[in-house]
N, C-alpha and C. Protein backbone atom coordinates (compact mmCIF):
# COMPACT_ATOMS: atom_id res chain seq x y z
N UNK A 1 27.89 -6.60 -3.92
CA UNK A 1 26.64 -6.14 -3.33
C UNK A 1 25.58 -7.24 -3.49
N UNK A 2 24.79 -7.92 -2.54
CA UNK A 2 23.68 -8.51 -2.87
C UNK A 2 22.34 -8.17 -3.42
N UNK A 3 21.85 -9.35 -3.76
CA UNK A 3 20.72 -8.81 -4.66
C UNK A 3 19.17 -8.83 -3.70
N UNK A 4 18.40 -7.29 -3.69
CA UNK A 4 17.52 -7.62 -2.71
C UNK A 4 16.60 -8.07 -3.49
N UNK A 5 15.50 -8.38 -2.87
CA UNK A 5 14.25 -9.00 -3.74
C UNK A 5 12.88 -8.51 -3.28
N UNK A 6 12.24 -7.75 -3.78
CA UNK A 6 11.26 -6.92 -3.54
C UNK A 6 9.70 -7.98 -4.02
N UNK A 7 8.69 -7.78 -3.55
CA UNK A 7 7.44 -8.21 -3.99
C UNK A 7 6.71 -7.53 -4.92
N UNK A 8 6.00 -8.08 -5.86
CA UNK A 8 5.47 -6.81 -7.15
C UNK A 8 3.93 -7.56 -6.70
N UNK A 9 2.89 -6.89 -6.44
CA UNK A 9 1.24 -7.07 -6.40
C UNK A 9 0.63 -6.13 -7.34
N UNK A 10 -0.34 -6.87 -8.36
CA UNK A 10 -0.90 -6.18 -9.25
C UNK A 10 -2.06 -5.71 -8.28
N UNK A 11 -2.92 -4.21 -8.57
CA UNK A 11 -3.93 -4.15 -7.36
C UNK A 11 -5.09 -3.14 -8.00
N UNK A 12 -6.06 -4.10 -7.85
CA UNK A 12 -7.19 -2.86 -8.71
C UNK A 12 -7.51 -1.94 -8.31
N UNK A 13 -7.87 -0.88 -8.66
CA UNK A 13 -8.27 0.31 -7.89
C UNK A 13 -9.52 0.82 -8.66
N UNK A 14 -10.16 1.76 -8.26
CA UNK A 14 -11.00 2.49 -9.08
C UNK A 14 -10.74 3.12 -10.28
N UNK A 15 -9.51 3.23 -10.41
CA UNK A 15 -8.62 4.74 -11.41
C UNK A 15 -7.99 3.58 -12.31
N UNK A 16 -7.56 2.08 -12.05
CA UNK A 16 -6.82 1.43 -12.77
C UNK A 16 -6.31 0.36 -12.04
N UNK A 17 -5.29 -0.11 -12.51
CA UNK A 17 -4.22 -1.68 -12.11
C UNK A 17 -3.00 -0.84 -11.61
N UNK A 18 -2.80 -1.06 -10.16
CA UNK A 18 -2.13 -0.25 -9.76
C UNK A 18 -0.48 -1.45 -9.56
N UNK A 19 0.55 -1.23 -9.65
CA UNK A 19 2.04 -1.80 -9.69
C UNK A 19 2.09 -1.77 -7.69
N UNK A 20 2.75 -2.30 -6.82
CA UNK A 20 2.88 -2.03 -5.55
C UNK A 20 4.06 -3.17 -5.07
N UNK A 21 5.33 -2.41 -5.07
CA UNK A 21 6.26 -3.52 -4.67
C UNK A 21 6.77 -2.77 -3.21
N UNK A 22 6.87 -3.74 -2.37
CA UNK A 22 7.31 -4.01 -1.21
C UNK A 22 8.54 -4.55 -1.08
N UNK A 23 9.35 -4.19 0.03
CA UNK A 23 10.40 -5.54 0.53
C UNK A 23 10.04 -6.65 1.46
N UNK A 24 11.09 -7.24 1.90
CA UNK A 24 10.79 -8.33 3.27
C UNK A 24 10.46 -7.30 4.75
N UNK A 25 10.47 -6.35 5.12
CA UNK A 25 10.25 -5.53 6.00
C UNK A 25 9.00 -4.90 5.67
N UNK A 26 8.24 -5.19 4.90
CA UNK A 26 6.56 -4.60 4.85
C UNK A 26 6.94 -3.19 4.03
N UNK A 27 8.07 -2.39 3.62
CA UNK A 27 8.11 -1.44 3.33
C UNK A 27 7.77 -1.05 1.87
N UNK A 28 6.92 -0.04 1.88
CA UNK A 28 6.99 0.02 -0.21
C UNK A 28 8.05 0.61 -0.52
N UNK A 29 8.34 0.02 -1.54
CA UNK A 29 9.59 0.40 -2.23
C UNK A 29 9.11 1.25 -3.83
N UNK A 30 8.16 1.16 -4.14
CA UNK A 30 7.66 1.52 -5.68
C UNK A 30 6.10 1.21 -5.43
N UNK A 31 5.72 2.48 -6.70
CA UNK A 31 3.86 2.77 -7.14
C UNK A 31 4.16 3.09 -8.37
N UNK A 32 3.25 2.46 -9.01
CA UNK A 32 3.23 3.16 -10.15
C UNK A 32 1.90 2.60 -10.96
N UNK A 33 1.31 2.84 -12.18
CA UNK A 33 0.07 2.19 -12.74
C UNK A 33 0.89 1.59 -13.73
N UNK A 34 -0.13 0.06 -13.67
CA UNK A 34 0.27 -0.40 -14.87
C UNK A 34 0.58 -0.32 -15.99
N UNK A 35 -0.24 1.00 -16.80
CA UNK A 35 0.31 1.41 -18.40
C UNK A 35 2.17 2.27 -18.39
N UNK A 36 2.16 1.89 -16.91
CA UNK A 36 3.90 2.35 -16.70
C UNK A 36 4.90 1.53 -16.21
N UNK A 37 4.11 0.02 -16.39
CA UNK A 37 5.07 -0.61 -15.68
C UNK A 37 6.85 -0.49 -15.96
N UNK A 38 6.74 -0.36 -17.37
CA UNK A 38 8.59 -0.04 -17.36
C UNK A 38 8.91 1.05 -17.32
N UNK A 39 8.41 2.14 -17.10
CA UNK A 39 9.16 3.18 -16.40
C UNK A 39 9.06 2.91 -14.62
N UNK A 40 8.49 2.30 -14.10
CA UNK A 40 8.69 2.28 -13.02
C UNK A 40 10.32 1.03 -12.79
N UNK A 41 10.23 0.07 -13.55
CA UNK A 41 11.24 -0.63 -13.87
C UNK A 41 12.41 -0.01 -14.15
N UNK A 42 12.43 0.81 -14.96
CA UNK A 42 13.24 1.85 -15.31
C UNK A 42 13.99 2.69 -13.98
N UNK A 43 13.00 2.83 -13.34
CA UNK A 43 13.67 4.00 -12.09
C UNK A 43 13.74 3.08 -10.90
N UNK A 44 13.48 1.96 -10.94
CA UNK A 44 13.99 1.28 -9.93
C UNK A 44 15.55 0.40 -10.33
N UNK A 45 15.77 0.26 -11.15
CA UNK A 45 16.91 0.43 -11.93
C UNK A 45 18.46 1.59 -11.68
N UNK A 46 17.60 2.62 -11.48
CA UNK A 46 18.72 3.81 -11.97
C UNK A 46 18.74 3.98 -9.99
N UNK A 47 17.64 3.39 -9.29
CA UNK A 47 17.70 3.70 -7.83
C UNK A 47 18.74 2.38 -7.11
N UNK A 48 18.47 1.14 -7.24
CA UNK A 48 19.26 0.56 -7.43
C UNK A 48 20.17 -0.36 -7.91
N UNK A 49 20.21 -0.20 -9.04
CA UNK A 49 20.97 -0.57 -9.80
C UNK A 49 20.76 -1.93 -10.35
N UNK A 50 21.06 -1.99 -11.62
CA UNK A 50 20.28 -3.05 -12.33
C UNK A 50 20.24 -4.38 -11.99
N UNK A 51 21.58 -4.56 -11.58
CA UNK A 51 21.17 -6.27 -11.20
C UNK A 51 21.81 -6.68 -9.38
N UNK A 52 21.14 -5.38 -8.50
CA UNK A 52 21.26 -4.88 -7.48
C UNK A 52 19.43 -5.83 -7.00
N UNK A 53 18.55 -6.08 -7.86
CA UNK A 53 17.38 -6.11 -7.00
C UNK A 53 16.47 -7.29 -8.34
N UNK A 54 15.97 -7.77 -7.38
CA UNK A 54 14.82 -8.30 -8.60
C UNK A 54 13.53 -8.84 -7.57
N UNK A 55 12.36 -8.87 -9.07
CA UNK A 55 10.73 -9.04 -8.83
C UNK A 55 10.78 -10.32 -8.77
N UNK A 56 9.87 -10.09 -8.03
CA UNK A 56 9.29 -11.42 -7.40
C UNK A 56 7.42 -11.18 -7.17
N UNK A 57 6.83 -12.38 -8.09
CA UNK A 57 5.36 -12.34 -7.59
C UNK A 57 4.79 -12.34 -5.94
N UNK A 58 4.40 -10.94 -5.44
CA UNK A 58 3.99 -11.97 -3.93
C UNK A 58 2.90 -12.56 -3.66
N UNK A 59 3.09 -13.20 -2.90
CA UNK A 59 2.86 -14.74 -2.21
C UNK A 59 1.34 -14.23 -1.09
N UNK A 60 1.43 -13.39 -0.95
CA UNK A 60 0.37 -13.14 -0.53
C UNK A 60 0.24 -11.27 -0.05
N UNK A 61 -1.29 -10.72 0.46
CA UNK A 61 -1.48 -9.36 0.29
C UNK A 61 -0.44 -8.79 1.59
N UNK A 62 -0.20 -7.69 1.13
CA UNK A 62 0.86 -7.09 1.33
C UNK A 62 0.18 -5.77 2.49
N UNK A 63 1.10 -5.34 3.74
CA UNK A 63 0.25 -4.26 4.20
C UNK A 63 0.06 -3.00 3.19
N UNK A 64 1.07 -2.83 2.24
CA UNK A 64 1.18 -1.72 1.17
C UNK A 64 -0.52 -1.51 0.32
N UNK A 65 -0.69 -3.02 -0.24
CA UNK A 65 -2.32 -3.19 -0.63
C UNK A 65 -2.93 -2.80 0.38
N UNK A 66 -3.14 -3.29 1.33
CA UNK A 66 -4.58 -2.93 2.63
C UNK A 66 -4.54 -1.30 2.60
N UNK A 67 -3.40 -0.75 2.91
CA UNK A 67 -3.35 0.50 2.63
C UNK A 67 -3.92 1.27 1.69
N UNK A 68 -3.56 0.75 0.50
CA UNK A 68 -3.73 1.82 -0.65
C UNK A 68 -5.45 1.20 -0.93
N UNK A 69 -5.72 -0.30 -0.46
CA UNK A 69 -7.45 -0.21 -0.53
C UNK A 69 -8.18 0.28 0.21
N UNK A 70 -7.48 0.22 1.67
CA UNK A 70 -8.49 1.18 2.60
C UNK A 70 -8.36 2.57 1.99
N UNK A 71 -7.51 3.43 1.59
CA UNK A 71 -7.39 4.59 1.21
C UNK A 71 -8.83 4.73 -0.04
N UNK A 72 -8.88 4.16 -0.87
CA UNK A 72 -9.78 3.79 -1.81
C UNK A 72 -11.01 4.09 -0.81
N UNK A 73 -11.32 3.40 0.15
CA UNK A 73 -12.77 2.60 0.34
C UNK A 73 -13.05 4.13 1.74
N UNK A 74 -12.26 4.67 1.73
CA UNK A 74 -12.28 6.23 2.27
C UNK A 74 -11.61 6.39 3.68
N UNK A 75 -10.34 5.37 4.06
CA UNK A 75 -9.46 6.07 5.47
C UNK A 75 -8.67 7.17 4.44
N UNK A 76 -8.41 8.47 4.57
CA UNK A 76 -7.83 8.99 4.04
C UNK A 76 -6.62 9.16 4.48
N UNK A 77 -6.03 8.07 6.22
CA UNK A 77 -4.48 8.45 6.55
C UNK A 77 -4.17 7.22 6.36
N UNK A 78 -4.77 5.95 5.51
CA UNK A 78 -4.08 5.01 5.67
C UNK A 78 -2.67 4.85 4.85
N UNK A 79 -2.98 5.35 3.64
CA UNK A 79 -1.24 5.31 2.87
C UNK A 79 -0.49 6.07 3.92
N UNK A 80 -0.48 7.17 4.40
CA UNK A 80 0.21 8.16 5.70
C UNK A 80 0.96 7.30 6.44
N UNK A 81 0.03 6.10 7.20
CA UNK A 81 0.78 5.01 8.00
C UNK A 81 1.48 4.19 7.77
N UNK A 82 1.55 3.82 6.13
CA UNK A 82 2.73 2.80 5.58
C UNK A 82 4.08 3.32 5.43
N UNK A 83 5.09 2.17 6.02
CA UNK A 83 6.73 2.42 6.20
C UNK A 83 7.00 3.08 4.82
N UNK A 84 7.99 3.81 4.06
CA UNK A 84 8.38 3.30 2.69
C UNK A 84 9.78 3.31 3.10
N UNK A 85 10.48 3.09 2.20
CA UNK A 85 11.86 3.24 2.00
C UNK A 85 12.46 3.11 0.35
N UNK A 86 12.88 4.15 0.30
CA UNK A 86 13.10 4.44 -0.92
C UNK A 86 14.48 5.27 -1.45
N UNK A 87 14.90 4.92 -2.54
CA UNK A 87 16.90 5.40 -2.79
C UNK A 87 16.45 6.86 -3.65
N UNK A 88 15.19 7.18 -3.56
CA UNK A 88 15.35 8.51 -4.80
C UNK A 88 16.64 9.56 -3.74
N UNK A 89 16.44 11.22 -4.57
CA UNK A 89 17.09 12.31 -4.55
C UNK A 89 16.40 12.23 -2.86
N UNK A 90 17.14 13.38 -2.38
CA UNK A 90 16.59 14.32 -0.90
C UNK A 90 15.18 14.95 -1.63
N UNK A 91 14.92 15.51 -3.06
CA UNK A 91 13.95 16.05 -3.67
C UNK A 91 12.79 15.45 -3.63
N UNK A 92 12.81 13.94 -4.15
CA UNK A 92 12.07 12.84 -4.20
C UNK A 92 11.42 12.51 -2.97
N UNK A 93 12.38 12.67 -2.33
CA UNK A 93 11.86 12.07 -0.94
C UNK A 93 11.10 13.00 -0.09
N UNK A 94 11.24 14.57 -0.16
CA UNK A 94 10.29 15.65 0.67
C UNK A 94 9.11 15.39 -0.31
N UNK A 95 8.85 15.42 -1.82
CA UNK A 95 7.84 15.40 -2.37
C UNK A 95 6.71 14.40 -1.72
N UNK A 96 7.15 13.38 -1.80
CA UNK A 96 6.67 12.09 -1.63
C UNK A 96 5.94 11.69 0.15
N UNK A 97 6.95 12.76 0.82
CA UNK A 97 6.45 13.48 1.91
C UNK A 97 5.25 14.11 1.95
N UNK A 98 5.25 14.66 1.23
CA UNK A 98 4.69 16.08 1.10
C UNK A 98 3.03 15.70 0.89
N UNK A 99 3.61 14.64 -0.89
CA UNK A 99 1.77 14.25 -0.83
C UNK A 99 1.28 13.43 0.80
N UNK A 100 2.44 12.62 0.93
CA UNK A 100 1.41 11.15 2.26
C UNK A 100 0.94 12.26 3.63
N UNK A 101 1.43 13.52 3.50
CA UNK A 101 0.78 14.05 4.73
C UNK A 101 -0.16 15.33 4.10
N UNK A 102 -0.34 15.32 2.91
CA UNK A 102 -1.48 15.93 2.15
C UNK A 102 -2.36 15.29 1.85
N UNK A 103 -2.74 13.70 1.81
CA UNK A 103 -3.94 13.11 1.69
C UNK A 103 -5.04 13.55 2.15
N UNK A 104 -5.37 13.82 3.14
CA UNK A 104 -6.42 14.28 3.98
C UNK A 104 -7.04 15.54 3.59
N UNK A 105 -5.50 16.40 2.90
CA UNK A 105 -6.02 18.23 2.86
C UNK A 105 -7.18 18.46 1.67
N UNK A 106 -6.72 19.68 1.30
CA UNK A 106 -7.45 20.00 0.59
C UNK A 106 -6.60 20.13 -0.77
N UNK A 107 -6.92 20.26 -1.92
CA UNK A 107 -6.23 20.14 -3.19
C UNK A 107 -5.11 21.44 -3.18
N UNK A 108 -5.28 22.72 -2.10
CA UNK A 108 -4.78 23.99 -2.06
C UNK A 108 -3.31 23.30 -1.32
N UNK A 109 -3.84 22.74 -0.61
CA UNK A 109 -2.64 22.12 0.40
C UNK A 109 -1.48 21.30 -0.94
N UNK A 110 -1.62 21.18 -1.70
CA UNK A 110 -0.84 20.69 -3.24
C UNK A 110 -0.12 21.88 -4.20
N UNK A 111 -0.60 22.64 -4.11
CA UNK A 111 -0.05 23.80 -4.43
C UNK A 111 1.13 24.11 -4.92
N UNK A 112 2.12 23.68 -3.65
CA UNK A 112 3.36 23.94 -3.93
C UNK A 112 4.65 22.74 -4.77
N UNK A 113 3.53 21.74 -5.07
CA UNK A 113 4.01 20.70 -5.40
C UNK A 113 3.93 20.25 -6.84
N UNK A 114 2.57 21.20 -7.22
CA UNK A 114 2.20 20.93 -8.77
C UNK A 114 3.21 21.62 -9.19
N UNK A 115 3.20 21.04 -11.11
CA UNK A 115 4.06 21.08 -11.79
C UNK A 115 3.97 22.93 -12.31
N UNK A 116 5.19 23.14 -12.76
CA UNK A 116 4.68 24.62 -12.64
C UNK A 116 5.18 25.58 -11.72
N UNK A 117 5.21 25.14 -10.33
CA UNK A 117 5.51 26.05 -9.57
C UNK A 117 6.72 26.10 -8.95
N UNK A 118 7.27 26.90 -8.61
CA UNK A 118 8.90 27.34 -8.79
C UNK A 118 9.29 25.92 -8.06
N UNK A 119 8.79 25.19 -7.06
CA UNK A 119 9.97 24.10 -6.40
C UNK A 119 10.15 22.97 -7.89
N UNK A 120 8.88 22.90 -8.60
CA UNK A 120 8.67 21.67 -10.04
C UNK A 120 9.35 21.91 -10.96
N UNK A 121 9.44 23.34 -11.36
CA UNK A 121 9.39 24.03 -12.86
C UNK A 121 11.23 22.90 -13.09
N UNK A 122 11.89 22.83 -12.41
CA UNK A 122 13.25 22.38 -13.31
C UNK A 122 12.81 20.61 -13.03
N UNK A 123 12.06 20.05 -12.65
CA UNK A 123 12.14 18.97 -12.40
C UNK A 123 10.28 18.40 -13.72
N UNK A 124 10.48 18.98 -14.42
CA UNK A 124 9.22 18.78 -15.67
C UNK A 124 10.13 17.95 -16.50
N UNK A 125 9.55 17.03 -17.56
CA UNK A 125 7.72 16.96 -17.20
C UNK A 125 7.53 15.64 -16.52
N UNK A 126 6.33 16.09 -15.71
CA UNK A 126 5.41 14.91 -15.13
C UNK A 126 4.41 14.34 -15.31
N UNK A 127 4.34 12.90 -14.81
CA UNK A 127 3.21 12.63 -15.08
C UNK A 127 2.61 11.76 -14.08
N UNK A 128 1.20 13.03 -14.35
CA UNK A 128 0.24 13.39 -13.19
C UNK A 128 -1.24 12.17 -13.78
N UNK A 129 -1.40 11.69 -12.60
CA UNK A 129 -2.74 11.14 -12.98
C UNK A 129 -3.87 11.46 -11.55
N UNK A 130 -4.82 11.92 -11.69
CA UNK A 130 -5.47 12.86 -10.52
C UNK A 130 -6.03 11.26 -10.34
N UNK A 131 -6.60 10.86 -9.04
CA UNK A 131 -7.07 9.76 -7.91
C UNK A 131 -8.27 10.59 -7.53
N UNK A 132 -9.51 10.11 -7.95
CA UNK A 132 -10.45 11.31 -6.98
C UNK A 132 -10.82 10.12 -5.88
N UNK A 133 -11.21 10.89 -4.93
CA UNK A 133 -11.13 9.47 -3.32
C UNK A 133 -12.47 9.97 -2.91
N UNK A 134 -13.11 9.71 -1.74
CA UNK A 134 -14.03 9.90 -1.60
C UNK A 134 -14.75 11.01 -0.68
N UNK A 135 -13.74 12.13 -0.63
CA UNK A 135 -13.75 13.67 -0.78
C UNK A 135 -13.87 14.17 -1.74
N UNK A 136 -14.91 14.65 -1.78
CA UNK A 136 -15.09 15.77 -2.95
C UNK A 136 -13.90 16.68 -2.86
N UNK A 137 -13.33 17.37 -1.86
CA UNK A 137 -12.62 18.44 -1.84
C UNK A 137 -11.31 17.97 -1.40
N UNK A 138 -10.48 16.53 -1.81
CA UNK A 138 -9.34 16.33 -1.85
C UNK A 138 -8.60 15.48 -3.10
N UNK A 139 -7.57 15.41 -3.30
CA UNK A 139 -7.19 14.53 -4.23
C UNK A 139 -5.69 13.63 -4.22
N UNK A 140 -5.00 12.95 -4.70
CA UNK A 140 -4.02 12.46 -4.74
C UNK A 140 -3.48 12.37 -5.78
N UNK A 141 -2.65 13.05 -6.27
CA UNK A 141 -1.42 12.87 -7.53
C UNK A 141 -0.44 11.92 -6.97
N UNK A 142 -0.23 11.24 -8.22
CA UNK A 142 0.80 10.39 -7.97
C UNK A 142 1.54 10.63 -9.49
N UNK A 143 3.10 10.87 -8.73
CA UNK A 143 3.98 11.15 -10.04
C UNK A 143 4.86 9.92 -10.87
C-alpha cells in the first residue's frame, strides 16, 4: 500500500490553535485543537494505518483554513462547502454530516447529536469543546 501524505496547518482561531490536515485534492482529512494533537494522531492512525500516511508541514494556506477562518469572521456555510474525505465508521461520517449542515441552525437543531442522547449514549465519552461564532443563537461542537 502506498504512503499518502497529508498537509498539517497550525491555525488560530478565537477558541485556540486549531490542527487542519488536508490532502493533495484540497480535501480535509482531520480537525482537531492543539492540546489534542496526539489523539488526533492517534485516530488517524487506527483510520489509516500507521505507516499508511504521513505529516507534512504545508507549504502554503490551504482552502480547509479560508474555510474554517471565514467561518470564524461570520460565513456560517463556509466549513459546509469544504470537500472532506475521511476513513471513520458509517457513524462518524453521518455525525460529521450532521454538524457541517447544522452550522447555520440553531443549537436545538444539535439535539440529537449531543452526548447523552440515545444515537451518543454507546459511543461516550466525548470531547466536546463549544465554538461560540458570531450568532448568538448557534454553535459548533467539534468532537
Amino acid at each position: 500500500m502506498a504512503t499518502q501524505t497529508f498537509s498539517l496547518e497550525r491555525v488560530n482561531t478565537p477558541t485556540g490553535q486549531m490542527l487542519v490536515v488536508t490532502d493533495d485534492e484540497c480535501c480535509l482529512r482531520a480537525v482537531d485543537w492543539e492540546d489534542h494533537e496526539q489523539r488526533m494522531l492517534g485516530l488517524l492512525r487506527r483510520q489509516y494505518g500507521a505507516s499508511a500516511f504521513r505529516l507534512r508541514e504545508a507549504s502554503h494556506q490551504s482552502a480547509a483554513r479560508r474555510a474554517l477562518l471565514a467561518y470564524f469572521e461570520g460565513d456560517m456555510d463556509a466549513v459546509a462547502r469544504q470537500p472532506t474525505a475521511t476513513n471513520g465508521t458509517d457513524f462518524q461520517r453521518k455525525v460529521w454530516c450532521a454538524l457541517r449542515a447544522s452550522l447555520s441552525g440553531s443549537p436545538s437543531d444539535m439535539a440529537p447529536w449531543r452526548p447523552g442522547s440515545a444515537g451518543l449514549q454507546r459511543h461516550a465519552p466525548w470531547d466536546w469543546r463549544m465554538v461560540p461564532t458570531p450568532s448568538p443563537s448557534s454553535f459548533l461542537a467539534i468532537a
